[in-house]
C-alpha atoms as a PDB file:
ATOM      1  CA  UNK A   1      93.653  86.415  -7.806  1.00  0.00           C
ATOM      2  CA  UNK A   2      90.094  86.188  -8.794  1.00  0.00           C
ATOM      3  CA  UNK A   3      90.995  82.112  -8.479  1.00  0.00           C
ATOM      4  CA  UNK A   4      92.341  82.873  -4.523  1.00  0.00           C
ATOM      5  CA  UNK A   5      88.958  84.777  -3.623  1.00  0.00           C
ATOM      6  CA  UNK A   6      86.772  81.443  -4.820  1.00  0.00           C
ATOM      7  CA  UNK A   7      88.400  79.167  -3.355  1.00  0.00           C
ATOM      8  CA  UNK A   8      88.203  81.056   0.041  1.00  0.00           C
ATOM      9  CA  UNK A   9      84.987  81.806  -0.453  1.00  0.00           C
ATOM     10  CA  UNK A  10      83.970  77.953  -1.238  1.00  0.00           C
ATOM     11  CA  UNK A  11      86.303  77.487   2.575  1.00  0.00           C
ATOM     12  CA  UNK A  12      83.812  79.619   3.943  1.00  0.00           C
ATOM     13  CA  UNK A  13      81.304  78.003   2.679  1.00  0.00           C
ATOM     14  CA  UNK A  14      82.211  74.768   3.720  1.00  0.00           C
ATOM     15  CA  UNK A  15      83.261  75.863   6.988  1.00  0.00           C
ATOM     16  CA  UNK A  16      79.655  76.995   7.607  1.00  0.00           C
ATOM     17  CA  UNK A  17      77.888  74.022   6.432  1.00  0.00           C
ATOM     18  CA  UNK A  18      80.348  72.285   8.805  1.00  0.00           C
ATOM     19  CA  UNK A  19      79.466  74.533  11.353  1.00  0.00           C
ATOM     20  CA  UNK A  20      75.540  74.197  10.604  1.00  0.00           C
ATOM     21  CA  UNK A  21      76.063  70.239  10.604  1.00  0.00           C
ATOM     22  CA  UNK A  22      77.842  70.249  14.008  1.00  0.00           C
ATOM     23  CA  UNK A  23      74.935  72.785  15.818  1.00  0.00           C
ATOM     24  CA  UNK A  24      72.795  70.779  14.620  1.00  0.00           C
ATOM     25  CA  UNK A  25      74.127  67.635  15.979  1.00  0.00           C
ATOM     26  CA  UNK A  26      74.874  68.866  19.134  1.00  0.00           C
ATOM     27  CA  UNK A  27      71.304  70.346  19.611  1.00  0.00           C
ATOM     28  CA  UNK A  28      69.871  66.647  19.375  1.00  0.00           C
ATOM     29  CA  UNK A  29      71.938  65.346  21.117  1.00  0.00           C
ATOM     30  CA  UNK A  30      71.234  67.794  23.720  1.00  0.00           C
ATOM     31  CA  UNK A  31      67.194  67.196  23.176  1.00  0.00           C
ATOM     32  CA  UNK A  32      68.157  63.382  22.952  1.00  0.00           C
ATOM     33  CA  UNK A  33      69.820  64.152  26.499  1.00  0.00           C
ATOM     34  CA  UNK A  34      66.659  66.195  27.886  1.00  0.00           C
ATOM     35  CA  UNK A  35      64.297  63.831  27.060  1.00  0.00           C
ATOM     36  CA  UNK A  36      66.060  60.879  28.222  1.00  0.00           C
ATOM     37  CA  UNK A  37      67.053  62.392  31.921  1.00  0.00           C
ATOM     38  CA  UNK A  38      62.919  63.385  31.797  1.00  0.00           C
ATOM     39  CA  UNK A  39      61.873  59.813  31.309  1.00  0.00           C
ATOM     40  CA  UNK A  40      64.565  58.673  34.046  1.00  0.00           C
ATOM     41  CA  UNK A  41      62.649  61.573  36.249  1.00  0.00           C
ATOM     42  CA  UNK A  42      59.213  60.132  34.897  1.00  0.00           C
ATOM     43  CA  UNK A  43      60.120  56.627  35.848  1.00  0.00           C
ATOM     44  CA  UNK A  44      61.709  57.414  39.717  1.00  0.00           C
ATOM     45  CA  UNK A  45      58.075  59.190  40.060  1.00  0.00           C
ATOM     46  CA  UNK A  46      56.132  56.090  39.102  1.00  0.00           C
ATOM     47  CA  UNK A  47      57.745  54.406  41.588  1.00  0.00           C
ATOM     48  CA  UNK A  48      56.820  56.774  44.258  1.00  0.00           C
ATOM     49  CA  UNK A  49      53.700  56.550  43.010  1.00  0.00           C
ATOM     50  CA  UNK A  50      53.023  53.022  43.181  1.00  0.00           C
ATOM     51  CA  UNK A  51      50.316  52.016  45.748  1.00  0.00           C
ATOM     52  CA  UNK A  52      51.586  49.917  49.156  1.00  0.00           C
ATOM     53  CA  UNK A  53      50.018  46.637  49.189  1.00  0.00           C
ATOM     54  CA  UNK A  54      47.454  46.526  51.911  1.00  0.00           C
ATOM     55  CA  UNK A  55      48.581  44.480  54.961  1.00  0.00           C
ATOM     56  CA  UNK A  56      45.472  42.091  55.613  1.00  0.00           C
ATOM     57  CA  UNK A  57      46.470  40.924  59.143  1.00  0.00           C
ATOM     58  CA  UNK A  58      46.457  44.442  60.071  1.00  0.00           C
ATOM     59  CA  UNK A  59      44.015  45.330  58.254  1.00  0.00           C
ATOM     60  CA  UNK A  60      41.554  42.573  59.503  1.00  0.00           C
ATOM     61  CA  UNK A  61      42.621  43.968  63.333  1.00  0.00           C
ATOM     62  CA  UNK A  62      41.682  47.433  62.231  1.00  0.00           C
ATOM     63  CA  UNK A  63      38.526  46.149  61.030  1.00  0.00           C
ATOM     64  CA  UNK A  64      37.795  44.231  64.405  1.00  0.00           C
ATOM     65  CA  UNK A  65      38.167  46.997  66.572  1.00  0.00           C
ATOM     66  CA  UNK A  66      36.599  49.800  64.154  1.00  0.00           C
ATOM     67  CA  UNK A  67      34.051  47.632  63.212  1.00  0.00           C
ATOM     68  CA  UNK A  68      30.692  49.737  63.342  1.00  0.00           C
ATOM     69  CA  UNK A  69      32.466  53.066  63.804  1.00  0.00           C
ATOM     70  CA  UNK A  70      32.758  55.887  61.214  1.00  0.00           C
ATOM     71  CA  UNK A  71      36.431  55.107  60.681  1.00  0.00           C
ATOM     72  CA  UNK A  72      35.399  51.830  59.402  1.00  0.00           C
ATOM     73  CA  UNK A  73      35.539  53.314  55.884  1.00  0.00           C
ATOM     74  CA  UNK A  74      39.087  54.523  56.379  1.00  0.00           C
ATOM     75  CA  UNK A  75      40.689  50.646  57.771  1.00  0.00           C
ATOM     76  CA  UNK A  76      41.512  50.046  54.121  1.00  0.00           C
ATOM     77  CA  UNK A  77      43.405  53.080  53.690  1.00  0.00           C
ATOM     78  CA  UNK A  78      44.942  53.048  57.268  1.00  0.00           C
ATOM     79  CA  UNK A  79      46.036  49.493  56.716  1.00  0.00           C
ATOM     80  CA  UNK A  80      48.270  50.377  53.891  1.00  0.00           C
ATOM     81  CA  UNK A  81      50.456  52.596  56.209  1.00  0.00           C
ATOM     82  CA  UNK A  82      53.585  51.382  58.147  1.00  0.00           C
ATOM     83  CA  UNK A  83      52.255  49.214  60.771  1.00  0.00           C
ATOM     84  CA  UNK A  84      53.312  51.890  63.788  1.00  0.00           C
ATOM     85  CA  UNK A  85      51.769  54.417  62.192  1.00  0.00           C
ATOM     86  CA  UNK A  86      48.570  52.902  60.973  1.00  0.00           C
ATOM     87  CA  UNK A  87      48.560  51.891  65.380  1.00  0.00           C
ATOM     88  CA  UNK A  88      49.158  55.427  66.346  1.00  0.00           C
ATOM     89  CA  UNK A  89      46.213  56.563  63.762  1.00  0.00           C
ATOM     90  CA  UNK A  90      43.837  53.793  65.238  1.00  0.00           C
ATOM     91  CA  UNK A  91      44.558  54.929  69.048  1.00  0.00           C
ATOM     92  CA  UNK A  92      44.562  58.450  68.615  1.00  0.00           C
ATOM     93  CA  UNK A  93      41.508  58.076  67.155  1.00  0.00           C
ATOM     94  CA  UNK A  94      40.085  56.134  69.298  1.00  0.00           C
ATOM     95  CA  UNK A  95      41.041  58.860  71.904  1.00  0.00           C
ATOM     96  CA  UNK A  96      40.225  62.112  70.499  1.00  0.00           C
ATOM     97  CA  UNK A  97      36.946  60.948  68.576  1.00  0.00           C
ATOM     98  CA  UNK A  98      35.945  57.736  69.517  1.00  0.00           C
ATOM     99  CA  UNK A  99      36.744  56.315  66.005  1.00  0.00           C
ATOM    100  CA  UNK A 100      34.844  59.148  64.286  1.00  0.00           C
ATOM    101  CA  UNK A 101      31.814  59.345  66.517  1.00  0.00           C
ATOM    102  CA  UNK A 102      32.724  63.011  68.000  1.00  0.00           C
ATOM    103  CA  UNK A 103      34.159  64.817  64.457  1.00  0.00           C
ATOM    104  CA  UNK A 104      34.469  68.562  63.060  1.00  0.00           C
ATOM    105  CA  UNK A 105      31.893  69.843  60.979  1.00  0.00           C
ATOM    106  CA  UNK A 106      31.458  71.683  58.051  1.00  0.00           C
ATOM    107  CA  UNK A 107      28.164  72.864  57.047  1.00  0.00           C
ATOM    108  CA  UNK A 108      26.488  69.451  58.870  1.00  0.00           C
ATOM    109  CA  UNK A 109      28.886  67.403  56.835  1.00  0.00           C
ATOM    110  CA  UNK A 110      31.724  65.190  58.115  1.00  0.00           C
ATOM    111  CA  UNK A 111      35.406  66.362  57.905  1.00  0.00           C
ATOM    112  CA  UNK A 112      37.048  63.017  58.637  1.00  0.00           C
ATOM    113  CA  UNK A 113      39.095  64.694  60.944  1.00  0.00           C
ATOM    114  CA  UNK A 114      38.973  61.669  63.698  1.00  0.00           C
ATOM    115  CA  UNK A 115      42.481  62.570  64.886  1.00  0.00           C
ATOM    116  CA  UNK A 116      41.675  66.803  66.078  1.00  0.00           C
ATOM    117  CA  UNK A 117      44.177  67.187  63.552  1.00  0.00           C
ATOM    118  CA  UNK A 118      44.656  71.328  62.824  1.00  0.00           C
ATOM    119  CA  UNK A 119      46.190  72.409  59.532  1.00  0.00           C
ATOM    120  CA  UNK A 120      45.226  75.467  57.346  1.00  0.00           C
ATOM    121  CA  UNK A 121      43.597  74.606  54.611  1.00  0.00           C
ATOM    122  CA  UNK A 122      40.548  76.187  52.732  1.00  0.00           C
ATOM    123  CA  UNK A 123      38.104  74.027  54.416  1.00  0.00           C
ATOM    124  CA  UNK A 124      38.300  74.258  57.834  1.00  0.00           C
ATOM    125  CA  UNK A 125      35.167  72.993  59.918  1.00  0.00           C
ATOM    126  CA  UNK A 126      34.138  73.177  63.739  1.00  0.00           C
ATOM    127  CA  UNK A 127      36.475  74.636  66.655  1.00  0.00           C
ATOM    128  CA  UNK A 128      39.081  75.618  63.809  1.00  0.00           C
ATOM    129  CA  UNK A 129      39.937  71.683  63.283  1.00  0.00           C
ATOM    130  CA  UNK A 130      40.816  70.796  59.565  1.00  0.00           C
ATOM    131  CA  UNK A 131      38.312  69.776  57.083  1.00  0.00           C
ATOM    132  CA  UNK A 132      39.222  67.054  54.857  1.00  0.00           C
ATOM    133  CA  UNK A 133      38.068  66.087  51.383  1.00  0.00           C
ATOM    134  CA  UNK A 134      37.663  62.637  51.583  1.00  0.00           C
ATOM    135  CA  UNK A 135      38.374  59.803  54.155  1.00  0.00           C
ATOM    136  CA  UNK A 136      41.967  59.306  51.638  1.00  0.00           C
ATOM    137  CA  UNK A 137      42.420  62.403  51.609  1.00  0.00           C
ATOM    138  CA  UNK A 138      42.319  62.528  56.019  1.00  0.00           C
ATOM    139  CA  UNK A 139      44.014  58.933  56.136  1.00  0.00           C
ATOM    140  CA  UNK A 140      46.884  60.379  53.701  1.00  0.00           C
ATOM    141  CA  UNK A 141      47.493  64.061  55.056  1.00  0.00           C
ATOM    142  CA  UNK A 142      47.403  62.607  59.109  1.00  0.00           C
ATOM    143  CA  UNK A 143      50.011  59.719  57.917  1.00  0.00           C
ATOM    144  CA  UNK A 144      51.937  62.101  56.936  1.00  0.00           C
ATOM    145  CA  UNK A 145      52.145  63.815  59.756  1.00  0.00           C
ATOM    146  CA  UNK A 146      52.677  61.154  62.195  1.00  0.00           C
ATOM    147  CA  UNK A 147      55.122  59.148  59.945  1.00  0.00           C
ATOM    148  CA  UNK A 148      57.155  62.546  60.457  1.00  0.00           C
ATOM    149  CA  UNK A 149      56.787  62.654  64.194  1.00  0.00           C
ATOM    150  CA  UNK A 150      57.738  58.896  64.676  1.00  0.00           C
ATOM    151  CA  UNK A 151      60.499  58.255  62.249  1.00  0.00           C
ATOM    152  CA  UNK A 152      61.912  62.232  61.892  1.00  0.00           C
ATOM    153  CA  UNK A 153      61.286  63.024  65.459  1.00  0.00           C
ATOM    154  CA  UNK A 154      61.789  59.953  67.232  1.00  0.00           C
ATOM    155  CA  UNK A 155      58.310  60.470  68.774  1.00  0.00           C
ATOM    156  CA  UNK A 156      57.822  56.378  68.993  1.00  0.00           C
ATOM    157  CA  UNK A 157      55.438  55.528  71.997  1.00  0.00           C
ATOM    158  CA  UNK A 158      52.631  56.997  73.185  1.00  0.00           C
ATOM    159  CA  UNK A 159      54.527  58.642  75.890  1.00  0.00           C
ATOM    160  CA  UNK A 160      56.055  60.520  73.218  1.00  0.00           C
ATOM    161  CA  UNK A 161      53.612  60.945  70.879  1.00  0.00           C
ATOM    162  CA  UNK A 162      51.563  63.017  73.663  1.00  0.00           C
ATOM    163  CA  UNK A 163      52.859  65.692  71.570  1.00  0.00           C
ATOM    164  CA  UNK A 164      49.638  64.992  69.754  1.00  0.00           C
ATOM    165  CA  UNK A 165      47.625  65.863  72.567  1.00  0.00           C
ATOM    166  CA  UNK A 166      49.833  68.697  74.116  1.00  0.00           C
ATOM    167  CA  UNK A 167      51.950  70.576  71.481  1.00  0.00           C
ATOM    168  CA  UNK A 168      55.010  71.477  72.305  1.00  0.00           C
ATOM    169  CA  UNK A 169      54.649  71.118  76.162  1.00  0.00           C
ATOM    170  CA  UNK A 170      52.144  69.348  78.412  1.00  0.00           C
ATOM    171  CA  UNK A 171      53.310  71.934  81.103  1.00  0.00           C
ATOM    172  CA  UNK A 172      50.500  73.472  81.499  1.00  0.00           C
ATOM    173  CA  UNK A 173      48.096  70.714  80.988  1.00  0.00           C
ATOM    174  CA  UNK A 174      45.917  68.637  83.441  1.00  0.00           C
ATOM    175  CA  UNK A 175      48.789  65.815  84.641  1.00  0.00           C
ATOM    176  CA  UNK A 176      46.067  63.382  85.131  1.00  0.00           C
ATOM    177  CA  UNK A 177      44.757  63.913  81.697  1.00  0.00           C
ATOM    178  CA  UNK A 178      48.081  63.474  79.946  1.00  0.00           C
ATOM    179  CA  UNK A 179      48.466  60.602  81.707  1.00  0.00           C
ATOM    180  CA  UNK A 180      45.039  59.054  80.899  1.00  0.00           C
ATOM    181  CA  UNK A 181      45.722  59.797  76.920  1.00  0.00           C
ATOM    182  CA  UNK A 182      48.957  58.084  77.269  1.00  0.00           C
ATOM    183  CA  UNK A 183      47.360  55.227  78.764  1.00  0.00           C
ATOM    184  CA  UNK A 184      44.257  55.364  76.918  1.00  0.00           C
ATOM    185  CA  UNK A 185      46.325  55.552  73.664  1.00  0.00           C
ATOM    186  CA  UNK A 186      48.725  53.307  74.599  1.00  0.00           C
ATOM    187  CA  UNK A 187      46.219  50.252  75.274  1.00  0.00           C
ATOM    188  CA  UNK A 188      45.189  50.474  71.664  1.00  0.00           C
ATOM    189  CA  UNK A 189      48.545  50.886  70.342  1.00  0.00           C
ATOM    190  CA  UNK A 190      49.665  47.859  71.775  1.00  0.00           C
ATOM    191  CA  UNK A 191      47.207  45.728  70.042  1.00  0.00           C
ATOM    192  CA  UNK A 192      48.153  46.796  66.914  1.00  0.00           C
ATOM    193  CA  UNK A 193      52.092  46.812  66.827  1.00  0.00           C
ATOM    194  CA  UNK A 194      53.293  43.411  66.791  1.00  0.00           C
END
């Protein structure tokens, strides 16, 4: 009897180391799992992160027409942008500041708001028009924005894109004045988009 109860208890025994062996196993494996689908993750972000070449041809046309303007600082920037929305940046700027010659303030200092672009943030400067942190920064956020209109919203003229000027409707707008930011934007746009 007393024979019975050993070798039972030695079963256990095993059975637990067994058990101890396997948990363990299966909880590296499990680590080995996290950490490799966390370098995968790691990996897809570095791609996204990886900087756009800049397009010199457009960039030296930026730099032609900016040249001597505020927004000179930003053709770098702009020039790394899909080519119709690196145009639309260039002609609305052109429009609503004059390439950074008419801008928000904040405290007497530039925004880099060339576009009378209005978003919430903690800086806001002049007439309620966004404040940004650095020309990057303004280049990066308005991008954004328009990349969204043009290729999400199908907004891909400046007929369209007088959303820009008008919001949702130009209804109640000046007709002549839509029509001169069309054409004014327009003009520039053209000389940019192959």
């Amino acid at each position: 009897m007393k024979h019975f109860k050993f070798k039972k208890l030695l079963s256990e025994a095993r059975l637990k180391t067994f058990l101890a062996i396997l948990l363990i196993i299966l909880l590296d494996s499990l680590m080995l799992f996290v950490y490799s689908f966390n370098r995968d993750i790691q990996k897809e972000n570095k791609v996204i992160v990886v900087k756009a070449e800049v397009n010199k041809d457009l960039e030296n046309k930026i730099n032609e027409m900016v040249a001597g303007y505020p927004m000179e600082n930003m053709a770098r920037y702009i020039a790394r942008k899909d080519e119709k929305v690196a145009a639309f940046m260039v002609s609305i700027a052109k429009k609503e500041s004059d390439w950074g010659k008419r801008v928000p303030v904040l405290n007497g200092q530039d925004c880099y708001n060339y576009w009378g672009y209005r978003e919430k943030r903690e800086r806001m400067g002049t007439d309620g028009h966004t404040c940004f942190n650095n020309p990057r920064d303004a280049v990066n956020t308005v991008a954004g924005r328009i990349d969204k209109l043009v290729y999400e919203n199908k907004l891909d003229t400046p007929r369209k894109m007088v959303v820009w000027k008008c919001g949702s409707s130009c209804a109640g707008q000046n007709p002549k004045s839509v029509n001169k930011w069309i054409s004014d934007v327009d003009w520039y746009f053209r000389k940019l988009v192959n």
